[in-house]
Protein backbone atom coordinates (compact mmCIF):
# COMPACT_ATOMS: atom_id res chain seq x y z
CA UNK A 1 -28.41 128.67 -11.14
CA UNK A 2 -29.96 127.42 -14.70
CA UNK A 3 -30.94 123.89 -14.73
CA UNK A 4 -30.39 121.79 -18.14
CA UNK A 5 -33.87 120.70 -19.71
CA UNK A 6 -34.46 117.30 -20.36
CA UNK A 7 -33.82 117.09 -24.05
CA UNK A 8 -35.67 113.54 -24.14
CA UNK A 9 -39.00 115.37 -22.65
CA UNK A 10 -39.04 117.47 -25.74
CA UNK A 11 -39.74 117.27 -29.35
CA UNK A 12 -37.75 118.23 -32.75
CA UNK A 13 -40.12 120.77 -34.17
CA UNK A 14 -40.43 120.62 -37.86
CA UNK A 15 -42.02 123.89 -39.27
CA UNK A 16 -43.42 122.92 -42.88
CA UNK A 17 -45.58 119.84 -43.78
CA UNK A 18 -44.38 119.44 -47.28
CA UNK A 19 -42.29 116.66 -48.56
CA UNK A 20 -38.78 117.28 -47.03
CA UNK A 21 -41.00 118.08 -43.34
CA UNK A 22 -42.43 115.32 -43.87
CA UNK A 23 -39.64 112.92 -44.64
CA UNK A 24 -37.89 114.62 -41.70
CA UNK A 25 -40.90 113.19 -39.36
CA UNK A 26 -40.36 109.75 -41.15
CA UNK A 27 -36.49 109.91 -40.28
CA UNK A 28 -37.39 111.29 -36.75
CA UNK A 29 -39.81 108.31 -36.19
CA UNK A 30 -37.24 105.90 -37.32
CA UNK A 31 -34.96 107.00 -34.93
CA UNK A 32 -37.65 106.48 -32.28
CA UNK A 33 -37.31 110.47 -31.36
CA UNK A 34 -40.26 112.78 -30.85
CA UNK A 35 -41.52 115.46 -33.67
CA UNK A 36 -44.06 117.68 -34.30
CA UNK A 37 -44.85 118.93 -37.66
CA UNK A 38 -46.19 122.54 -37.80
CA UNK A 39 -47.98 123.28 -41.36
CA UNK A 40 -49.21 126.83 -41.92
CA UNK A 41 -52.06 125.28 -44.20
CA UNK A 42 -55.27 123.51 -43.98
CA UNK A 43 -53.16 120.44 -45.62
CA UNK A 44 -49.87 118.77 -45.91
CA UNK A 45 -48.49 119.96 -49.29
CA UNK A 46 -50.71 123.25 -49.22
CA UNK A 47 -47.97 124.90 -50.96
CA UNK A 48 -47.55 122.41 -53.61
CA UNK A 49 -51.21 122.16 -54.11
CA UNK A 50 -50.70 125.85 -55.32
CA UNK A 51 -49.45 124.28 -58.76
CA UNK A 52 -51.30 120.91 -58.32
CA UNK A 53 -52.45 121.20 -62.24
CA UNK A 54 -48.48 120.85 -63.23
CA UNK A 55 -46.57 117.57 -63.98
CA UNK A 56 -43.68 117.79 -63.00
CA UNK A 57 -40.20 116.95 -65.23
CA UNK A 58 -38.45 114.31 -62.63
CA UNK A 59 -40.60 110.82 -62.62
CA UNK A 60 -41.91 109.11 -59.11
CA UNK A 61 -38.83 107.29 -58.06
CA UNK A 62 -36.84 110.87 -57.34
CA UNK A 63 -39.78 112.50 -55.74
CA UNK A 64 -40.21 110.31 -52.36
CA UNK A 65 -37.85 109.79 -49.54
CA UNK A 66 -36.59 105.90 -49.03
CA UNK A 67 -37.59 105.81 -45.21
CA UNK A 68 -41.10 107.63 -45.98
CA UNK A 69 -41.13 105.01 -48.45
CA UNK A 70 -40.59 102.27 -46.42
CA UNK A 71 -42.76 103.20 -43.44
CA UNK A 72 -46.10 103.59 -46.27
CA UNK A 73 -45.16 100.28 -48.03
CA UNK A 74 -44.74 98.56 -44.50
CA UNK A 75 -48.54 100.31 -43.97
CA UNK A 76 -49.64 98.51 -47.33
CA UNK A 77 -49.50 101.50 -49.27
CA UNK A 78 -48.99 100.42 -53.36
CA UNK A 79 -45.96 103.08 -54.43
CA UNK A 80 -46.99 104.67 -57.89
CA UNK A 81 -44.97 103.71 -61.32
CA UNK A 82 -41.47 104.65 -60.26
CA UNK A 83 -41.09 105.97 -63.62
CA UNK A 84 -44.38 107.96 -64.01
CA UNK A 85 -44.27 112.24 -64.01
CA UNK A 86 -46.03 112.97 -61.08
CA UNK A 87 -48.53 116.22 -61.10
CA UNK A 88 -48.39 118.62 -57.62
CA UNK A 89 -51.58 117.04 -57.11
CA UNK A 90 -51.14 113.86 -57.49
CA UNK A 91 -47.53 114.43 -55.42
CA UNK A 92 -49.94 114.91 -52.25
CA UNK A 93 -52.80 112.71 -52.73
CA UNK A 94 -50.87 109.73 -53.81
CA UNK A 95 -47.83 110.26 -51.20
CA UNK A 96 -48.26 113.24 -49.00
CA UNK A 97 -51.51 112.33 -47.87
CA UNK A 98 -51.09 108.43 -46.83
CA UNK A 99 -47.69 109.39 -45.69
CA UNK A 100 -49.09 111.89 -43.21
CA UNK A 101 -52.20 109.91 -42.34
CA UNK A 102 -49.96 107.37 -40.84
CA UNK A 103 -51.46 107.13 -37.29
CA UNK A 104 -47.74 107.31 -35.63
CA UNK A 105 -47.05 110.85 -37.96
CA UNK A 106 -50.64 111.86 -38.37
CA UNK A 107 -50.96 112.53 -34.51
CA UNK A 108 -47.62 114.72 -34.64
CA UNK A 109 -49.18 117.18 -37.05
CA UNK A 110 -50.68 120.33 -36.60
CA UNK A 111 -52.93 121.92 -39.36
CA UNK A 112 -53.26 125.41 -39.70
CA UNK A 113 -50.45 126.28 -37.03
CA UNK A 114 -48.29 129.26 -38.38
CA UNK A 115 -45.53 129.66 -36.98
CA UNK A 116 -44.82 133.57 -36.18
CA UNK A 117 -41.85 133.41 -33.88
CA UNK A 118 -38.63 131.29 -32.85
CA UNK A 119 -36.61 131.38 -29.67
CA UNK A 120 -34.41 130.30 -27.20
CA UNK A 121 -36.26 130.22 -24.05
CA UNK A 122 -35.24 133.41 -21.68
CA UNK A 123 -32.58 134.21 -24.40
CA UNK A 124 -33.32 137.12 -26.96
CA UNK A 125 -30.74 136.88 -29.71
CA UNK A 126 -27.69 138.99 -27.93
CA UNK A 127 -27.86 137.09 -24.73
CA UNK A 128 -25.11 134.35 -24.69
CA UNK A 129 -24.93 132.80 -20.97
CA UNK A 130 -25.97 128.97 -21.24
CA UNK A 131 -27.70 130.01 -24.03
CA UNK A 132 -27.07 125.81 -25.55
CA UNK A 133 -28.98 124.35 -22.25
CA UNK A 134 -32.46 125.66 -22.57
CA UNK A 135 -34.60 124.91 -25.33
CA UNK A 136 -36.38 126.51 -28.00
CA UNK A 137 -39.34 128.58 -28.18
CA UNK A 138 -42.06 128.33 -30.68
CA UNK A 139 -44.59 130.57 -30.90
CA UNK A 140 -47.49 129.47 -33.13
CA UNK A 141 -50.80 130.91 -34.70
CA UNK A 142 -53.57 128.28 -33.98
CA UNK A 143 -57.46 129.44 -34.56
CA UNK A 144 -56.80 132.71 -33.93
CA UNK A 145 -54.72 131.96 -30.43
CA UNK A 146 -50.91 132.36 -29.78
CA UNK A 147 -49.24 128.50 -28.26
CA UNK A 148 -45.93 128.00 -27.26
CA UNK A 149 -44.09 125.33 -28.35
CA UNK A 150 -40.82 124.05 -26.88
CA UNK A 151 -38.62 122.20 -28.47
CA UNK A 152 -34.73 120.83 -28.36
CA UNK A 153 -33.87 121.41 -31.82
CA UNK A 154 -35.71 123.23 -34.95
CA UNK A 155 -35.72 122.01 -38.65
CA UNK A 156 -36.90 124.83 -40.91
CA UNK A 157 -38.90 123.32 -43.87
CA UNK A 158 -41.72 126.40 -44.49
CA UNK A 159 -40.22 126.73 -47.92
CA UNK A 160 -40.49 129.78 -50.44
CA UNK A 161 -43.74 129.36 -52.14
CA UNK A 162 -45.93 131.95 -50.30
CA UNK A 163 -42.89 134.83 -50.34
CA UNK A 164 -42.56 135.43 -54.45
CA UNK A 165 -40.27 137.86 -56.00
CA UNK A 166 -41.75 140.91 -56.77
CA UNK A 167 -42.47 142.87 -60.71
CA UNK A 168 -39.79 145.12 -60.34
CA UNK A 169 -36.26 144.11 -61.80
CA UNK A 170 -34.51 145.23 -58.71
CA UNK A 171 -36.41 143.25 -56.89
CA UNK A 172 -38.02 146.08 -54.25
CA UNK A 173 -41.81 145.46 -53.58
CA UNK A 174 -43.93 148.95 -53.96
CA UNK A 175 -47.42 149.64 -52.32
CA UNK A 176 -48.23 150.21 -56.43
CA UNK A 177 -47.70 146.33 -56.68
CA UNK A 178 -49.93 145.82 -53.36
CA UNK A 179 -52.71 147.79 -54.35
CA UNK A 180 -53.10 145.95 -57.84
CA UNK A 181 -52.92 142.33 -55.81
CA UNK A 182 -56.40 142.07 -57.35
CA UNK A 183 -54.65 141.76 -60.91
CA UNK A 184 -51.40 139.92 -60.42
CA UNK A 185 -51.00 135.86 -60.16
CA UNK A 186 -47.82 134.92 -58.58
CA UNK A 187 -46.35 131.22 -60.07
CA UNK A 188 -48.52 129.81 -62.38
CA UNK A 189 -52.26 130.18 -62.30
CA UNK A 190 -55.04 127.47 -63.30
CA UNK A 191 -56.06 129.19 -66.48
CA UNK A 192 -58.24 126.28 -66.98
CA UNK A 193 -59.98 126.82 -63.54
CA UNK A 194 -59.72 130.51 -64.09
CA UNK A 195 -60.75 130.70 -67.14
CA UNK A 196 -63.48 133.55 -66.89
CA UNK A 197 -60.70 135.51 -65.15
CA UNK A 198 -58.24 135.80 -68.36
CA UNK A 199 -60.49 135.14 -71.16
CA UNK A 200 -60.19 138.11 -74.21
CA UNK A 201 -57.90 139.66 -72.08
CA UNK A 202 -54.77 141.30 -71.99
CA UNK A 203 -52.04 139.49 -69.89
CA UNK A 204 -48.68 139.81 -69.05
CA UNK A 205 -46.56 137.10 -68.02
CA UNK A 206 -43.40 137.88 -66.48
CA UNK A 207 -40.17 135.18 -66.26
CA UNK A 208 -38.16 133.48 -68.68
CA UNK A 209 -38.01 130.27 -66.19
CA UNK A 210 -40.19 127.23 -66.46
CA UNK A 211 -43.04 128.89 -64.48
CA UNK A 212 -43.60 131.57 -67.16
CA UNK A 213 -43.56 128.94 -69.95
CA UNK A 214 -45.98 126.89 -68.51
CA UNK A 215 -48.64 129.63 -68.15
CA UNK A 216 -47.63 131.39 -71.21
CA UNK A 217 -48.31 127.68 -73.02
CA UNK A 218 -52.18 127.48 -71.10
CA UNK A 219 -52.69 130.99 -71.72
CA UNK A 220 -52.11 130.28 -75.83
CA UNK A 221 -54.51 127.50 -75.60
CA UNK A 222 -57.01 129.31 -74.06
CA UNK A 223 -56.47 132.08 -76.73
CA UNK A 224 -57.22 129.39 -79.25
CA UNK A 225 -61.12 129.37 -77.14
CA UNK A 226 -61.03 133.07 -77.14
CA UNK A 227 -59.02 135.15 -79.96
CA UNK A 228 -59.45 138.71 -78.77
CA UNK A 229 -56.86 137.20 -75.63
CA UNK A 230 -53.94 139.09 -75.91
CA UNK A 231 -50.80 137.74 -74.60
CA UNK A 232 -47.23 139.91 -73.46
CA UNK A 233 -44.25 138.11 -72.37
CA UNK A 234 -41.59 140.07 -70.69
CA UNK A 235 -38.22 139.08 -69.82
CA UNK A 236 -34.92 139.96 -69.44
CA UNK A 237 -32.71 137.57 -72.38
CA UNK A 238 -30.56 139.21 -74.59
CA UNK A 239 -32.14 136.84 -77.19
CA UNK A 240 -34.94 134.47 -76.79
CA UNK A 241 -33.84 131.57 -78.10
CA UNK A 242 -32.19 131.19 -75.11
CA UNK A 243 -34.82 129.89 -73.22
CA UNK A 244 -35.19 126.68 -75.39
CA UNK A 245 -33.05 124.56 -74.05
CA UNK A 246 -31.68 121.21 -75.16
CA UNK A 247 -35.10 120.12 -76.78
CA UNK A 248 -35.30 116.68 -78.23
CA UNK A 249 -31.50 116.32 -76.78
CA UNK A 250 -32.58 116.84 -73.42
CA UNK A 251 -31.94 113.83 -71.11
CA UNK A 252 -35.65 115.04 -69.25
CA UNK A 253 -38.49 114.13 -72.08
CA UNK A 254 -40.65 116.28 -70.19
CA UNK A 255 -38.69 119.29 -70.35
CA UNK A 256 -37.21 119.05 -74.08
CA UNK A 257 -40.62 118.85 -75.12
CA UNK A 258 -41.44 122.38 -72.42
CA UNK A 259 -39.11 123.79 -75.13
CA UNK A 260 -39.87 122.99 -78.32
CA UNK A 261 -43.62 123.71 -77.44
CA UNK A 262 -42.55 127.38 -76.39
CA UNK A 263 -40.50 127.53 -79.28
CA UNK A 264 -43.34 126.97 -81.64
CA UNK A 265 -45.68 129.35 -79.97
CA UNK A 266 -43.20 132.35 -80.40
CA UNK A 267 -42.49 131.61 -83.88
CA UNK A 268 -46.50 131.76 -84.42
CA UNK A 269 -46.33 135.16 -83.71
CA UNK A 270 -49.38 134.94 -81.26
CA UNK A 271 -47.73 136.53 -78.32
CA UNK A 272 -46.13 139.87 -77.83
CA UNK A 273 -42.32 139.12 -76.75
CA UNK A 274 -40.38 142.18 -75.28
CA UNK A 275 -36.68 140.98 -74.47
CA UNK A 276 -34.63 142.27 -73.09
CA UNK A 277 -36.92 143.98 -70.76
CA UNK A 278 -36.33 145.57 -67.38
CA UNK A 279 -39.74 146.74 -65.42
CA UNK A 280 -39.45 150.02 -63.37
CA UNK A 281 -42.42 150.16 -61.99
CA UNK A 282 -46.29 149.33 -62.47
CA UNK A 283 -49.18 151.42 -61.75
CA UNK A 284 -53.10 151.04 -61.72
CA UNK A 285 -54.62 153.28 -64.81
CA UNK A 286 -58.15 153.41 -64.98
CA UNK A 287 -59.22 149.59 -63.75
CA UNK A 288 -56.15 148.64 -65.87
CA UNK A 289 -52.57 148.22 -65.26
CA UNK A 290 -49.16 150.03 -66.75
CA UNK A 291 -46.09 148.49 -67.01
CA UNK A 292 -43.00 151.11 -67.24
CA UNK A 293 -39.42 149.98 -67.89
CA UNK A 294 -36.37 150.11 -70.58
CA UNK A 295 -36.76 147.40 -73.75
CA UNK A 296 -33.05 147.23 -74.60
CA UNK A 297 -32.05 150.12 -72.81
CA UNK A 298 -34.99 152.68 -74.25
CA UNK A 299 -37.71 153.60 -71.98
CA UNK A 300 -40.94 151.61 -72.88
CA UNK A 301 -44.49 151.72 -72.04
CA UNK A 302 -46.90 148.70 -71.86
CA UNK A 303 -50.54 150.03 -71.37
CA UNK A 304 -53.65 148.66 -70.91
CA UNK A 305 -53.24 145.66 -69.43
CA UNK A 306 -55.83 143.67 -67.35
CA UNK A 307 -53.86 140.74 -65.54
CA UNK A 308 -49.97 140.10 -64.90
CA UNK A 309 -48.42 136.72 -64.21
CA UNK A 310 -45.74 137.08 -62.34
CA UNK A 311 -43.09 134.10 -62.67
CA UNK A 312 -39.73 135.21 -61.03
CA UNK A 313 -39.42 133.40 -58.87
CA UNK A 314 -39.36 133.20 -54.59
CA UNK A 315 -37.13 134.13 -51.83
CA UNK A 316 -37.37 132.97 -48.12
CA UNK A 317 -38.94 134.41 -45.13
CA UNK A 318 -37.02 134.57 -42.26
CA UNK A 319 -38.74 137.17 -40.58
CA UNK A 320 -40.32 134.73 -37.44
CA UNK A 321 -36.38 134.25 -37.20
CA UNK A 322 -35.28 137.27 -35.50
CA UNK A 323 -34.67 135.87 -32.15
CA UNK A 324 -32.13 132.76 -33.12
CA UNK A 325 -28.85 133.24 -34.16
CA UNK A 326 -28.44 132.68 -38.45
CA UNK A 327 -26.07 133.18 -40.68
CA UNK A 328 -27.44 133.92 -44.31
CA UNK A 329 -24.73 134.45 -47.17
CA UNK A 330 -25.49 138.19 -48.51
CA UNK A 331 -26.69 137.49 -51.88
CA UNK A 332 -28.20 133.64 -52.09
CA UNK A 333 -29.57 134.01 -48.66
CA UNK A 334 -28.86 130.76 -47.92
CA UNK A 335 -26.88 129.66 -45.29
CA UNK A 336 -23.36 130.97 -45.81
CA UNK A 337 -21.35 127.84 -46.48
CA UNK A 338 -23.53 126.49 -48.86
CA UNK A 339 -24.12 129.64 -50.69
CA UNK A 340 -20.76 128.44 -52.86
CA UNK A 341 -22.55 125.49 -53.75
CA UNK A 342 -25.55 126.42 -54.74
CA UNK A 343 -24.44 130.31 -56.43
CA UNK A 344 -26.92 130.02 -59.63
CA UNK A 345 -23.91 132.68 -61.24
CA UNK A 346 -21.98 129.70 -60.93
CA UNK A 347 -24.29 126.19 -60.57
CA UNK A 348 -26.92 124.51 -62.02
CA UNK A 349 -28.96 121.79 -59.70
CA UNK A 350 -26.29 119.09 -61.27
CA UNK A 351 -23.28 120.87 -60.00
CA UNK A 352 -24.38 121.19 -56.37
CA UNK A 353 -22.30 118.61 -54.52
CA UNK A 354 -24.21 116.36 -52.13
CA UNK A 355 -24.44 118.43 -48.86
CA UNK A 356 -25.57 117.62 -45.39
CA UNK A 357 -25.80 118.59 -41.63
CA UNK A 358 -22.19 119.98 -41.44
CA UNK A 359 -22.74 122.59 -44.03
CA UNK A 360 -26.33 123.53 -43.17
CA UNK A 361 -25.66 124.35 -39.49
CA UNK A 362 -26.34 127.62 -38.16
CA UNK A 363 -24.97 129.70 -35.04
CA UNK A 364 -27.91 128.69 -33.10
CA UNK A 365 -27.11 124.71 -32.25
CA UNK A 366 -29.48 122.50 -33.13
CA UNK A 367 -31.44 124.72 -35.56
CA UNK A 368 -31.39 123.88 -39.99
CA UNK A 369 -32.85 125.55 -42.61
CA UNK A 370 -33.39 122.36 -44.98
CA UNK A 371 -35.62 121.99 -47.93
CA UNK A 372 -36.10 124.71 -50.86
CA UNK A 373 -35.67 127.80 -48.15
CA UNK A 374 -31.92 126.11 -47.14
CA UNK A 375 -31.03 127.86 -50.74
CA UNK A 376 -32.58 131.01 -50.15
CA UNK A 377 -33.09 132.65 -53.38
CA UNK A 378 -31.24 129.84 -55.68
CA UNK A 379 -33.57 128.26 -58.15
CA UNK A 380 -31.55 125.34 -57.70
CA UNK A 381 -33.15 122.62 -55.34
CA UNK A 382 -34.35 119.24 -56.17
CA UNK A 383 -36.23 117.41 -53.76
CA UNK A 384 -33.92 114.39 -53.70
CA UNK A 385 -31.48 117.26 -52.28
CA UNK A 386 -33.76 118.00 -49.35
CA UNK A 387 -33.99 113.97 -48.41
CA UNK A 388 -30.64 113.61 -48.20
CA UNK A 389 -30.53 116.79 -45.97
CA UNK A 390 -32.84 115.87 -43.63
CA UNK A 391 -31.61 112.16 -43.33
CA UNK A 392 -28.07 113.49 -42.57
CA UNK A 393 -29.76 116.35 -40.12
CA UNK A 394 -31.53 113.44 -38.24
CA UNK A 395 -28.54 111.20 -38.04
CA UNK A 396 -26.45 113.84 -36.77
CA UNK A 397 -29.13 115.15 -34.08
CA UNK A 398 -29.39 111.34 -32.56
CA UNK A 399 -25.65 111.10 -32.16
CA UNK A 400 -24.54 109.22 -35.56
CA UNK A 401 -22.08 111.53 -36.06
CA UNK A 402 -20.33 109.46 -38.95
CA UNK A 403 -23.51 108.58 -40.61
CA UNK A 404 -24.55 112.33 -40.88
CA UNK A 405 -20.75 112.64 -42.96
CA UNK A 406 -21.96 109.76 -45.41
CA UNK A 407 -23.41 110.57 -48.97
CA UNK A 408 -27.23 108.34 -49.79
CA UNK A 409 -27.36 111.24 -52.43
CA UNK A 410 -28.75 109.29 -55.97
CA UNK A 411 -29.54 111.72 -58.92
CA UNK A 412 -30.39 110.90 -62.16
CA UNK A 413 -27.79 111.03 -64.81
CA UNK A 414 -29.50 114.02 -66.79
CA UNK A 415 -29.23 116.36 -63.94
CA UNK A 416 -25.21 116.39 -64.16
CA UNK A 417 -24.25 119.69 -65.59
CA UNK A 418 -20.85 121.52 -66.57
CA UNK A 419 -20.09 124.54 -64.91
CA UNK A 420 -19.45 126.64 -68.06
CA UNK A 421 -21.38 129.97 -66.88
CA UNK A 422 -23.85 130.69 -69.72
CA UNK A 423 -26.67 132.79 -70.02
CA UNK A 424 -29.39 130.48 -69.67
CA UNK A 425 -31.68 131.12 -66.58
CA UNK A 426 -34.23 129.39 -64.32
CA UNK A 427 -37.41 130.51 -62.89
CA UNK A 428 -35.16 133.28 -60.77
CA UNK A 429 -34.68 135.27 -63.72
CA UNK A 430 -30.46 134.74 -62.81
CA UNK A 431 -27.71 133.19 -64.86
CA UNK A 432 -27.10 129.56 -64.52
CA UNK A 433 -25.57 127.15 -66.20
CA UNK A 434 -26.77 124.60 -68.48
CA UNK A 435 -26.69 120.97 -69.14
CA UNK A 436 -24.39 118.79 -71.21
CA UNK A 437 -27.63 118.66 -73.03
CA UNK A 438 -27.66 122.51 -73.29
CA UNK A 439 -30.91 122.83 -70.75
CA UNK A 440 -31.20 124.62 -68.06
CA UNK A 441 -32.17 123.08 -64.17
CA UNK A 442 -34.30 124.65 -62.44
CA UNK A 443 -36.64 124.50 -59.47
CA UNK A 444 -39.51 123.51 -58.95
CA UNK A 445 -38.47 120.97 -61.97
CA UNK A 446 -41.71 121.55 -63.49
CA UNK A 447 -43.43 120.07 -67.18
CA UNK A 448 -46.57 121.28 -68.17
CA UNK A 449 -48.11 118.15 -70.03
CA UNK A 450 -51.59 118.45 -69.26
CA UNK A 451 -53.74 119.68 -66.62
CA UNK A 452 -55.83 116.95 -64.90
CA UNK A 453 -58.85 117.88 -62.75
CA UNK A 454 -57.01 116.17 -59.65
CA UNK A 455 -60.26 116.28 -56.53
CA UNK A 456 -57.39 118.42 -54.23
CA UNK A 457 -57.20 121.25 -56.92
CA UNK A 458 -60.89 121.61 -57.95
C-alpha cells in the first residue's frame, strides 16, 4: 500500500537562479510556502552575467518583478531610475544580488548545484500507478557529489543561454564545430575584454538578430584601434536592409538607434556582408577555420578565418528531463499549447497574449517550464512575460485557482505588434513579424550603448 507524502514537509524546487527563479522564490515566500532555488553557477544571474557588458533596450521598471520588488524595498533597498536601460551587469548587481541576499531567500539557494536529473520518486516515466502521490526527485551535482532533492512540485527556470544554436543552417551540431570550440564565441563576446583575442584578425560573425549587431558594432570599433581586423558577416536575408528596423520611428530609443548604427557601418563598406548565406559546414585548415555553404544558391568558400561569432540564437535543454512526463510542441519546443502563441512564423513578443499556469502545464502535475526555456526555441520572451508566469504558477500551486486565471500582465506600448508575417527576424535567424514601427522584437531585448567595466564582468 503507497502512503501519500506530506506535501507541506516538502519544498517547490526552482531550478535556475535568474530573474524569473528568482521572482518565483519571492512569490513562493509570499505565499509563506517552502522553495529552494538550484543555480548551476557560482552566482545568481551567471547566465546573464555572460552579456553583462550589454544595455539592454527595455528600461528598469519592466525588468523586476512587483513582489521581488516589494520584499527589497520593504528590506530598504533604493529601486534604480524606473526609466534607466539597465546593462546584464548592472541587472544582477543592482537587483539580482540584494534580491537573493535577502536572508529569508538567500538561505534557500544553492550555488553551484546542477541539476542532472528529474523524477518522480519510484516512478520512471512509463509507470502510471499513484504516480500524483509521491513526490519528485531531484538529482543534483554539488562539489563533485550527486544529492537528492525531493520536492512536491518543480518550476523549470535553467533557461537557454548555455545550449546555443549551432553554425550550421540546419541546425545539426558536427564534431568539426567541437573541435574548433577554441575559435568560436557563442552570443556576444567582450571584445573590449578580449581584445588581444580578435585584434588584426579575421572574424566571422554569424546572425542577423540583435546579438550579431551588437558584436559586429564592437568588433568595427575595435577595427578603428587595429585596421588590418577584418570583419565577415553572414546571414541568411534576402536583402540586408532588412535588418534595420524602424530606426528613429522605433517606439524603443535604444533599439532605433541599434539600427541606424548598423546601417551606417555597412554602408562604410568596412565589413564583408554575404546575404543570403546558408553554412554547410566548417572545418579547421591549418590553425584557421573554413566556412563552406551556398551565397544565393552558388556554392561559396570563406577561407582563412581565425575566430567565428556565432549569434543564432539558443534552444532548451531538456535532457535531465527524461524521467517526467512533457509535452514539447514539435517545432518551437515549447510546451504544446503555447507553441501557437509564441510561433515566431507567426508572432512577435507584442502578439503573444498574456499566458499563465493553465497553458504552461505539463503531463507531469505540478511540474512548469517558465521563463525563456517555456518558449523553447522562440526568440520571443520578455521578462515581464516570465513574472507574470510565475505569479500565476504560484497562485495556482497554493490553491488560488481564480487568481492563477487573472491577467497582472503590463507591457509597454511599443512592444504591441501586428501580425502581418514579414521577413524580418530576431536573434533565431526565423521569420517574425515586425512592429507598427516596422522593428523587429526579439529576445534577449538587447541595446548595445556602451560597455561599462561593471566589477561582476571584469
Amino acid at each position: 500500500m503507497m502512503v501519500q507524502f506530506d506535501k507541506s514537509a516538502l519544498p517547490v524546487a526552482i531550478i535556475g537562479g535568474g530573474p524569473v527563479g528568482l521572482a518565483a522564490a519571492a512569490h513562493l515566500l509570499k505565499k509563506g510556502e517552502k522553495f529552494i532555488v538550484l543555480e548551476a553557477g557560482d552566482s545568481v544571474g551567471s547566465s546573464i552575467l555572460e552579456w553583462g557588458h550589454v544595455r539592454m533596450f527595455s528600461p528598469w521598471q519592466y525588468n523586476m518583478d512587483k513582489e521581488a520588488k516589494e520584499l527589497l524595498e520593504k528590506a530598504g533597498w533604493t529601486s534604480p531610475n524606473e526609466n534607466a536601460l539597465p546593462t546584464g551587469c548592472e541587472l544582477v548587481e543592482e537587483y539580482l544580488l540584494p534580491l537573493s541576499n535577502l536572508p529569508e531567500i538567500k538561505e534557500q539557494i544553492m550555488l553551484q548545484a546542477k541539476v542532472v536529473g528529474v523524477a518522480k520518486k519510484a516512478h520512471d516515466k512509463l509507470k502510471t500507478g499513484k504516480r500524483d502521490t509521491v513526490p519528485f526527485q531531484l538529482y543534483v551535482e554539488v562539489n563533485g557529489d550527486t544529492k537528492v532533492i525531493e520536492a512536491k512540485a518543480v518550476m523549470d527556470s535553467s533557461g537557454t543561454w548555455t545550449n546555443p544554436n549551432p553554425i550550421l543552417s540546419n541546425g545539426i551540431w558536427t564534431n568539426a564545430e567541437k573541435k574548433l570550440h577554441n575559435q568560436i564565441h557563442y552570443g556576444i563576446p567582450n571584445v573590449v575584454q578580449l581584445e588581444s583575442r580578435y585584434q588584426n584578425k579575421t572574424t566571422v560573425v554569424i546572425g542577423s538578430g540583435h546579438s550579431a549587431i551588437n558584436a559586429l558594432l564592437d568588433l568595427a570599433t575595435l577595427q578603428q584601434k587595429f585596421t588590418d581586423t577584418k570583419i565577415y558577416w553572414v546571414l541568411r536575408k534576402k536583402q540586408i536592409h532588412e535588418v534595420y528596423g524602424g530606426q528613429e520611428n522605433d517606439g524603443l530609443a535604444a533599439r532605433g538607434e541599434l539600427g541606424i548604427r548598423i546601417q551606417q557601418l555597412v554602408e562604410s563598406g568596412r565589413i564583408n556582408i554575404l546575404t543570403p548565406f546558408h553554412i554547410n559546414g566548417v572545418y579547421p585548415t591549418n590553425g584557421q577555420v573554413t566556412v563552406v555553404g551556398e551565397l544565393d544558391g552558388e556554392k561559396t568558400t570563406i577561407g582563412e578565418i581565425d575566430e567565428i561569432v556565432v549569434s543564432t540564437g539558443f534552444r532548451p535543454d531538456t535532457s535531465f528531463l527524461n524521467e517526467v512526463r512533457i509535452n514539447l510542441d514539435s517545432a518551437v519546443e515549447s510546451i504544446e499549447a503555447l507553441a501557437p502563441l509564441i510561433d515566431p512564423n507567426i508572432h512577435s513578443c507584442g502578439t503573444v497574449r498574456p499566458h499563465g499556469e493553465q497553458e504552461l502545464r505539463h503531463p507531469e502535475k505540478n511540474f512548469y517550464i517558465v521563463g525563456m526555456k517555456s518558449y523553447g526555441r522562440a526568440p520571443t520572451f520578455l521578462l515581464a512575460t516570465g513574472y507574470e508566469q510565475v505569479r500565476s504558477v504560484v497562485a495556482y500551486l497554493t490553491g488560488d485557482v481564480e487568481g492563477a486565471k487573472e491577467v497582472h500582465l503590463e507591457l509597454p506600448e511599443t512592444g504591441v505588434c501586428s501580425v502581418n508575417l514579414t521577413s524580418s527576424s530576431c536573434d533565431s535567424d526565423t521569420p517574425a513579424t515586425e512592429t507598427k514601427d516596422g522593428s523587429c522584437c526579439g529576445s534577449p531585448v538587447l541595446a548595445r550603448l556602451e560597455i561599462k567595466n561593471n566589477s561582476c564582468c571584469e
